[in-house]
C-alpha atoms as a PDB file:
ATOM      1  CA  UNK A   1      -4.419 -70.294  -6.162  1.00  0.00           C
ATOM      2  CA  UNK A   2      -7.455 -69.208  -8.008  1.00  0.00           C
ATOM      3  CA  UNK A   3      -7.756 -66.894 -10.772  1.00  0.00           C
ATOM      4  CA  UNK A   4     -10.330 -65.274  -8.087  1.00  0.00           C
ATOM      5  CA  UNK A   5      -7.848 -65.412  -5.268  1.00  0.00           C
ATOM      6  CA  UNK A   6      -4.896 -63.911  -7.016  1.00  0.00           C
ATOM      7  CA  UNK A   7      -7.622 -60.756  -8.806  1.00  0.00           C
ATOM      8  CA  UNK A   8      -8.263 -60.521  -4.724  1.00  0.00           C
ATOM      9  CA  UNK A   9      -4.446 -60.432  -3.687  1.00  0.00           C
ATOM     10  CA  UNK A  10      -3.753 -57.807  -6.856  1.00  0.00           C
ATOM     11  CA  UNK A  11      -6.446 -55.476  -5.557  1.00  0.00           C
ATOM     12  CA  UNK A  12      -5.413 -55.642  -1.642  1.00  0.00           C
ATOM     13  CA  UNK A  13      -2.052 -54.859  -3.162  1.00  0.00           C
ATOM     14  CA  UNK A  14      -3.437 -51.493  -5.349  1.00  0.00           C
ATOM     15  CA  UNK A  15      -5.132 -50.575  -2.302  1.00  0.00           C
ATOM     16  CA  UNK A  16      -2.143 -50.852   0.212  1.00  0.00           C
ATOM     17  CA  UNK A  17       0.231 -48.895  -2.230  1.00  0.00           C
ATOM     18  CA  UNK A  18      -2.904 -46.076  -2.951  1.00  0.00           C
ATOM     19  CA  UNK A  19      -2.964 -45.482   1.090  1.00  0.00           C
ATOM     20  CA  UNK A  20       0.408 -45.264   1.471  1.00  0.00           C
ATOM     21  CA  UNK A  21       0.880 -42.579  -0.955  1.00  0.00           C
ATOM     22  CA  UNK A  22      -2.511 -40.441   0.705  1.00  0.00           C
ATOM     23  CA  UNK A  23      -0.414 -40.805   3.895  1.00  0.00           C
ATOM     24  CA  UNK A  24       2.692 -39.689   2.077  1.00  0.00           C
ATOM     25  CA  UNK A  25       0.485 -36.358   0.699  1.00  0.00           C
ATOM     26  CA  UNK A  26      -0.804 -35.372   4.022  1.00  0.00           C
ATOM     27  CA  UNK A  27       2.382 -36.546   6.073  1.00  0.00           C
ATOM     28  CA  UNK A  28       5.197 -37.036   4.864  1.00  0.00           C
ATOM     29  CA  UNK A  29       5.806 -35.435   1.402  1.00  0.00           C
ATOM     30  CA  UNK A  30       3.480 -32.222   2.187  1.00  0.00           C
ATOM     31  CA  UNK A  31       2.983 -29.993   4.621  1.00  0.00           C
ATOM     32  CA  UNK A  32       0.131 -28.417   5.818  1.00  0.00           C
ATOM     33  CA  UNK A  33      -1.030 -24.649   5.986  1.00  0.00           C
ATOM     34  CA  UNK A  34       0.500 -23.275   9.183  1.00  0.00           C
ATOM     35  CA  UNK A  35       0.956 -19.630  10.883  1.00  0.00           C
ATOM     36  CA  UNK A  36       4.747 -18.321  10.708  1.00  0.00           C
ATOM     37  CA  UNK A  37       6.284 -14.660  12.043  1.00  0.00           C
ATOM     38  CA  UNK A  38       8.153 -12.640   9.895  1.00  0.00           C
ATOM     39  CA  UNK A  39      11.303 -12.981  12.224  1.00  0.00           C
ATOM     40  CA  UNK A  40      10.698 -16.947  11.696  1.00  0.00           C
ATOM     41  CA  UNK A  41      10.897 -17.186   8.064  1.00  0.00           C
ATOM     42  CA  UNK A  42      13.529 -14.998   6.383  1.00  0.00           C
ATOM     43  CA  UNK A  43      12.456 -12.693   3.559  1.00  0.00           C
ATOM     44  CA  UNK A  44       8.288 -13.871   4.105  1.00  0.00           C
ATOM     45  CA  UNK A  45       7.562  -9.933   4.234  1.00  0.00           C
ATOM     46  CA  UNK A  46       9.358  -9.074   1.327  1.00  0.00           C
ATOM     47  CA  UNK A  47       7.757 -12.309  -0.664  1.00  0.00           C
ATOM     48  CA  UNK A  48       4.975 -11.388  -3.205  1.00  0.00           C
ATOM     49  CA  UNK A  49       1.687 -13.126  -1.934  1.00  0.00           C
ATOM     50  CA  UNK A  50      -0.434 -11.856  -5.001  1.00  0.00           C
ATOM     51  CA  UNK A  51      -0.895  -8.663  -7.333  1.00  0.00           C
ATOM     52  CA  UNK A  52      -2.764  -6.685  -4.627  1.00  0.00           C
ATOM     53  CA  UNK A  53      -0.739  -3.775  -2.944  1.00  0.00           C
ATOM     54  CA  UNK A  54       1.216  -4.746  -0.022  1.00  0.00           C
ATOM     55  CA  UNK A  55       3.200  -2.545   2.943  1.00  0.00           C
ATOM     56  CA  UNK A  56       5.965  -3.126   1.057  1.00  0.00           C
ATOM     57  CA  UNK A  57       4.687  -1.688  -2.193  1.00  0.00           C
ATOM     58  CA  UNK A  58       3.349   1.150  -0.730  1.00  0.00           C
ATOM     59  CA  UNK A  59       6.523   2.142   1.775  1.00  0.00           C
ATOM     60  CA  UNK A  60       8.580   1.718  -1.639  1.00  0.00           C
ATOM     61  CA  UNK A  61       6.528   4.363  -3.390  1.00  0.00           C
ATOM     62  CA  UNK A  62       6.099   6.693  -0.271  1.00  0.00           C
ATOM     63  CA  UNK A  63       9.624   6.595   0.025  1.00  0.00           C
ATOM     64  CA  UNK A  64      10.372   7.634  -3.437  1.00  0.00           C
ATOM     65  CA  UNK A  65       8.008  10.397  -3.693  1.00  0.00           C
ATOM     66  CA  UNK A  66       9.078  11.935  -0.038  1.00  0.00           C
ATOM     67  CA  UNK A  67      13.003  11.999  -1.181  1.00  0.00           C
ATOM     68  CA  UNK A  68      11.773  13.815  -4.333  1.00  0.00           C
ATOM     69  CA  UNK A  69      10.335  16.311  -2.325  1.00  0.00           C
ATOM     70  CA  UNK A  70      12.733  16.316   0.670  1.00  0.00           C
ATOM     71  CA  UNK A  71      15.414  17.692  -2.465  1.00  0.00           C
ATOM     72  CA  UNK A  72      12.655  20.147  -3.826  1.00  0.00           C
ATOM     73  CA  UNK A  73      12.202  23.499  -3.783  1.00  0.00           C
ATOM     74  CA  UNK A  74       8.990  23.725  -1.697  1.00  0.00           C
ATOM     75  CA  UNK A  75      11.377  22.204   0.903  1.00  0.00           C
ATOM     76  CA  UNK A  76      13.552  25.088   0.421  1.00  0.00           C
ATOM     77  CA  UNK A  77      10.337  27.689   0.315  1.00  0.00           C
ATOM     78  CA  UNK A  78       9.775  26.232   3.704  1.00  0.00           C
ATOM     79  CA  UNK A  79      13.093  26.863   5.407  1.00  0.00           C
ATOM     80  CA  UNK A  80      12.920  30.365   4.208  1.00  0.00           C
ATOM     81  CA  UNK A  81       9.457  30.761   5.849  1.00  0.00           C
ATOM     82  CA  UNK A  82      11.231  29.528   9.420  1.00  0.00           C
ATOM     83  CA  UNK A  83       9.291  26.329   9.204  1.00  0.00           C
ATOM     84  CA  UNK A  84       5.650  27.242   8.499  1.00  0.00           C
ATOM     85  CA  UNK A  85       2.749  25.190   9.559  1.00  0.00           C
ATOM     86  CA  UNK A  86       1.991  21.454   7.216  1.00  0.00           C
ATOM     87  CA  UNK A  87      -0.770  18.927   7.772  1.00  0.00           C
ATOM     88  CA  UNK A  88      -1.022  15.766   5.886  1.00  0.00           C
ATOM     89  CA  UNK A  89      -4.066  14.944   4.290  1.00  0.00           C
ATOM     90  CA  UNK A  90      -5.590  11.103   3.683  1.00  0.00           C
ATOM     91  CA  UNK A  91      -3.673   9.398   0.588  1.00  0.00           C
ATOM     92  CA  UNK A  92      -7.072   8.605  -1.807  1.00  0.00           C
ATOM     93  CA  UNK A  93      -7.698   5.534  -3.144  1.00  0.00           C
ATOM     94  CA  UNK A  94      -8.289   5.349  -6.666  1.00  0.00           C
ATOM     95  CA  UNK A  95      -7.809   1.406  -7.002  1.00  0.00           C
ATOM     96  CA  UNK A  96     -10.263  -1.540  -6.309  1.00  0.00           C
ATOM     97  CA  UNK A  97      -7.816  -2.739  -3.459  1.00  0.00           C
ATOM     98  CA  UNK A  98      -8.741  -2.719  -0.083  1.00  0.00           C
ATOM     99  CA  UNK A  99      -5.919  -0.456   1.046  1.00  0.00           C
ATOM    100  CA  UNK A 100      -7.862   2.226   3.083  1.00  0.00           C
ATOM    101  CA  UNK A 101      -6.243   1.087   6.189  1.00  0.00           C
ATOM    102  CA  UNK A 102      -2.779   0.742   4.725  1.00  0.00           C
ATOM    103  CA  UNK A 103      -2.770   4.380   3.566  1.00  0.00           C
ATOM    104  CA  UNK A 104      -3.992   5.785   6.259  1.00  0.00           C
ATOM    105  CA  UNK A 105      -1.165   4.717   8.305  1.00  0.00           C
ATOM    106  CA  UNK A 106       1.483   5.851   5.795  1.00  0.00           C
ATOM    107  CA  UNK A 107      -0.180   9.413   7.102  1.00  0.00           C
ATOM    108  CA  UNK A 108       1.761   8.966  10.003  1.00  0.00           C
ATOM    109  CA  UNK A 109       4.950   7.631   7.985  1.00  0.00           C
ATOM    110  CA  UNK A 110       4.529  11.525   5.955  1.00  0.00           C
ATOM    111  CA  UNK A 111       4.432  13.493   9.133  1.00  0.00           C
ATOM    112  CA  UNK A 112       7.657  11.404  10.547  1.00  0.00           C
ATOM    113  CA  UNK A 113       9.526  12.167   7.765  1.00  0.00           C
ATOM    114  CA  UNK A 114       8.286  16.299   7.804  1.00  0.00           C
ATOM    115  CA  UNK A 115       9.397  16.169  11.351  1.00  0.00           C
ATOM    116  CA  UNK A 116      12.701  14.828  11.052  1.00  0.00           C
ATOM    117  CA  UNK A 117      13.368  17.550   7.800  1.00  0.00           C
ATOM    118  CA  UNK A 118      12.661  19.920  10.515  1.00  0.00           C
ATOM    119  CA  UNK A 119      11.447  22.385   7.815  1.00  0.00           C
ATOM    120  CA  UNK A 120       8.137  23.013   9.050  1.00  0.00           C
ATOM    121  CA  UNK A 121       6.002  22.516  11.926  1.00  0.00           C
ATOM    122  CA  UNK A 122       3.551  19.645  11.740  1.00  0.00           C
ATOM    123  CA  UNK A 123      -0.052  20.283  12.394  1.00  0.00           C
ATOM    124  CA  UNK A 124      -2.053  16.553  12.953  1.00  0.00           C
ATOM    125  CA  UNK A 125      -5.730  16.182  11.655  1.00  0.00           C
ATOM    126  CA  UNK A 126      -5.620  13.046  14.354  1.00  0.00           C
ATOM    127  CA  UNK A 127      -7.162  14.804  16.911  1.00  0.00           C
ATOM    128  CA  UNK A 128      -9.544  16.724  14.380  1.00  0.00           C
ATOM    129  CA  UNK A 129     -12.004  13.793  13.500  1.00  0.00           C
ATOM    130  CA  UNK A 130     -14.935  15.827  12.736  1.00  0.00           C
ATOM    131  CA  UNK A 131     -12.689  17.896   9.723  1.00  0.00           C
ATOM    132  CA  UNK A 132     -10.849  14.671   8.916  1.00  0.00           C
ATOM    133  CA  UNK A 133     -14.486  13.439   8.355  1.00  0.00           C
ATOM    134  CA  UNK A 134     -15.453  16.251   6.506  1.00  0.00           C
ATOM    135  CA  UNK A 135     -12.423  16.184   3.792  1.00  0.00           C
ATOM    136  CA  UNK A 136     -13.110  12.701   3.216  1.00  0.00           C
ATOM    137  CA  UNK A 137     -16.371  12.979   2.303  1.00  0.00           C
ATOM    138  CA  UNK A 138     -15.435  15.455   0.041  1.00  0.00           C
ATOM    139  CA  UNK A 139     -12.846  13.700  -1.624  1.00  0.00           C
ATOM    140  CA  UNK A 140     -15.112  11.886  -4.320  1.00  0.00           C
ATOM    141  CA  UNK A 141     -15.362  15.762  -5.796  1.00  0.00           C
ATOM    142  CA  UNK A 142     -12.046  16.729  -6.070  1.00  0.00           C
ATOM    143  CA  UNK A 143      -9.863  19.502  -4.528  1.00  0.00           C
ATOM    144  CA  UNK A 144     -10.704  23.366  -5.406  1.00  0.00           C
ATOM    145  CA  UNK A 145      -9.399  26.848  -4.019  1.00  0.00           C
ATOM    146  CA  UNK A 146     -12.482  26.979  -1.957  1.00  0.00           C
ATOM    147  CA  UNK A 147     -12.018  24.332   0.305  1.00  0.00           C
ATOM    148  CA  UNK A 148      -8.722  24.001   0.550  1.00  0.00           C
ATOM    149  CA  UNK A 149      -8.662  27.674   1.936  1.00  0.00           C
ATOM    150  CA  UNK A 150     -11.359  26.629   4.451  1.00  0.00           C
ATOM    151  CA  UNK A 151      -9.622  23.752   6.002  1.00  0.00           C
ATOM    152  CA  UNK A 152      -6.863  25.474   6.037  1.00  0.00           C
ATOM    153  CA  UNK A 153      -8.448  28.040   8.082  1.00  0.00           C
ATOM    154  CA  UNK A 154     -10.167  25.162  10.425  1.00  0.00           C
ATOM    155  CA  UNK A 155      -6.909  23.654  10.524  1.00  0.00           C
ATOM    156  CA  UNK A 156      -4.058  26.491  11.047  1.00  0.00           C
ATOM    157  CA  UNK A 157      -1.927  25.101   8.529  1.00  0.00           C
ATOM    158  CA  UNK A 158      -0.274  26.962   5.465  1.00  0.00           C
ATOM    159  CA  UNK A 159       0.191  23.945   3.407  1.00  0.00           C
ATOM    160  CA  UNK A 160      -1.218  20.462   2.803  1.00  0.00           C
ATOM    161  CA  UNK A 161       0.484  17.279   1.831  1.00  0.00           C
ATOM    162  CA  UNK A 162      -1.563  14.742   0.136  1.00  0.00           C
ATOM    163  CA  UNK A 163      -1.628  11.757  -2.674  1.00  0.00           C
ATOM    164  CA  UNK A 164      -3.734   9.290  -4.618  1.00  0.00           C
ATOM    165  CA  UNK A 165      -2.716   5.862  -5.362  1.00  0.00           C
ATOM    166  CA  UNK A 166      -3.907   4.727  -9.147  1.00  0.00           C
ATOM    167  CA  UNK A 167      -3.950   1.208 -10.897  1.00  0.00           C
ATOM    168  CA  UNK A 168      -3.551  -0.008 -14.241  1.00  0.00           C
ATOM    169  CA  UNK A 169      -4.647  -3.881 -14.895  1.00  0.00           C
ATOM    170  CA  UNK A 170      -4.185  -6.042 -17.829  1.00  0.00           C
ATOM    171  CA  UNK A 171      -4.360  -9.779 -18.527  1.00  0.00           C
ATOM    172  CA  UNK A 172      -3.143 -12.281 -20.871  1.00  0.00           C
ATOM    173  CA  UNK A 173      -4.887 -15.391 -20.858  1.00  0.00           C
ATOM    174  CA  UNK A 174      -3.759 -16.800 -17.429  1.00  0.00           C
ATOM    175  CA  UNK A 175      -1.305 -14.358 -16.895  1.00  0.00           C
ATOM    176  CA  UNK A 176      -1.899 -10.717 -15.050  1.00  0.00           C
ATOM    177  CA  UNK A 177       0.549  -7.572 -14.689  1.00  0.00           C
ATOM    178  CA  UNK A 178      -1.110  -4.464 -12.247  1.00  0.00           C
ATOM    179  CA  UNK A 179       0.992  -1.268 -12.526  1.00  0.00           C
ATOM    180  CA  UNK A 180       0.408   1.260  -9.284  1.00  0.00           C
ATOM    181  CA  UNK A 181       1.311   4.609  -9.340  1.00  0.00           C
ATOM    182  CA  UNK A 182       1.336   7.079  -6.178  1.00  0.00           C
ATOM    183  CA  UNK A 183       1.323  10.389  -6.126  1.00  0.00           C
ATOM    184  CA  UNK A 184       2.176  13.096  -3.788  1.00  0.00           C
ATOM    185  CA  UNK A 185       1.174  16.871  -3.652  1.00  0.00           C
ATOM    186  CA  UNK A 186       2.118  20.234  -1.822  1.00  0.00           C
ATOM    187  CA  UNK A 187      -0.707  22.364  -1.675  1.00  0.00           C
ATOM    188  CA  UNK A 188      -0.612  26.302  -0.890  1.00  0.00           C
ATOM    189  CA  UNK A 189      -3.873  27.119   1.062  1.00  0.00           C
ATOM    190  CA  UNK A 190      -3.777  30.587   0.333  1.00  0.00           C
ATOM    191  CA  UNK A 191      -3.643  29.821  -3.372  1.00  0.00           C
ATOM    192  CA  UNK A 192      -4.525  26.201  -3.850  1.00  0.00           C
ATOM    193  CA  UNK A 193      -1.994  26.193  -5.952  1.00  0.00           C
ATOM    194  CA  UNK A 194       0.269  22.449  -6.813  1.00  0.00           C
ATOM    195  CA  UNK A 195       3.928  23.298  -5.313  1.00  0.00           C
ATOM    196  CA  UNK A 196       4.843  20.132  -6.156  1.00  0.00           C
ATOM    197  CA  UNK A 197       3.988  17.268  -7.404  1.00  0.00           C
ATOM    198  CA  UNK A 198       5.974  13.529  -8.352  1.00  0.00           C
ATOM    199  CA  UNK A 199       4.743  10.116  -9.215  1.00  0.00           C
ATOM    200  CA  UNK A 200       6.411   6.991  -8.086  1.00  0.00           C
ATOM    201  CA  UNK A 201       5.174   3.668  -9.420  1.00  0.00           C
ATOM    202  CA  UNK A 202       4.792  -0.100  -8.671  1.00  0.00           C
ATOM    203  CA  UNK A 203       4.822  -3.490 -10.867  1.00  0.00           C
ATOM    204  CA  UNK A 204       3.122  -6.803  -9.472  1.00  0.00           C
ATOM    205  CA  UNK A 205       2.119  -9.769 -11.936  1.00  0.00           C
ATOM    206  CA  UNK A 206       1.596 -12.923 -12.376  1.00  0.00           C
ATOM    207  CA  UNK A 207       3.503 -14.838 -15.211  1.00  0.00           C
ATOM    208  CA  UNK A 208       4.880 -18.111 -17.065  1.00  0.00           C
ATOM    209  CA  UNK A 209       8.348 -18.669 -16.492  1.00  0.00           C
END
């Protein structure tokens, strides 16, 4: 065999052993992106996908701040007042995430847990698009005595809940840590007054091990 022949056999042998590890990649050793249900894949809702804000995250910090206030004594202002009227206003979003969605459902999550204290009666803003509207356009100002008297006028309630949802973001060459912080509010509508107020907070980051 020529020097030729055997350069020819050396190369058909490179090529056979490159293609069998591509096949090995895409077959055998890895698998390929594929949809999955929670119920399917133990723990995959409770697995970190990134440093942006998940349900998780946010339940966690709703759930902190609402036991706060479930032992607090606006709680026990409200039983005195035989269960005066609450509404739950949108949770703002003072973070780059695209959470809008996510917080307004935890409105609904609020008003369960108001209703099951059975402290108050719970007045919806569902059904009240055109104030609901109205308050978030409003939001970018702030809150003042003014208009939290008039919605609560609009409304028929004697107290709002609300909350905002803040971020802190720092990085380290290739590494990233985002702290979130919620909190939640009582409002008086006859005084605008803060009844009470807690912060719960939120760690997500990317490291080195």
């Amino acid at each position: 065999m020529t020097t030729f022949h055997k350069y020819l056999v050396s190369l058909g042998i490179c090529v056979a052993a490159c293609l069998a590890v591509c096949v090995a990649a895409s077959g055998g050793c890895a698998s390929n992106p594929h949809a999955v249900r929670g119920d399917d894949k133990p723990g995959l809702d409770y697995e970190a996908m990134g440093t942006g804000l998940d349900r998780r995250d946010l339940q966690k910090m709703l759930n902190e701040n609402m036991e706060t206030m479930r032992r607090s004594a606006v709680v026990q202002r409200w039983m005195a007042e035989n269960r005066p009227s609450v509404s739950v206003l949108p949770i703002r979003n003072e973070t780059s995430e695209h959470i809008d969605s996510a917080l307004q459902a935890l409105i609904s999550d609020v008003e369960t847990k108001l209703i099951e204290w059975g402290a108050v009666k719970v007045v919806s803003l569902e059904n009240q698009q055109e104030m609901l509207n109205e308050i978030r356009r409003q939001y970018t100002e702030g809150f003042d005595q003014a208009q939290i008297a008039h919605w609560g006028k609009q409304i028929g309630s004697r107290y709002f809940v609300t909350g905002k949802v803040y971020t802190t973001d720092e990085r380290v060459g290739d590494q990233r840590r985002v702290q979130y912080y919620m909190f939640m509010q009582v409002l008086s509508v006859e005084t605008g007054e803060i009844l009470f107020q807690n912060k719960s907070s939120t760690t997500k980051a990317i490291i080195r091990d």
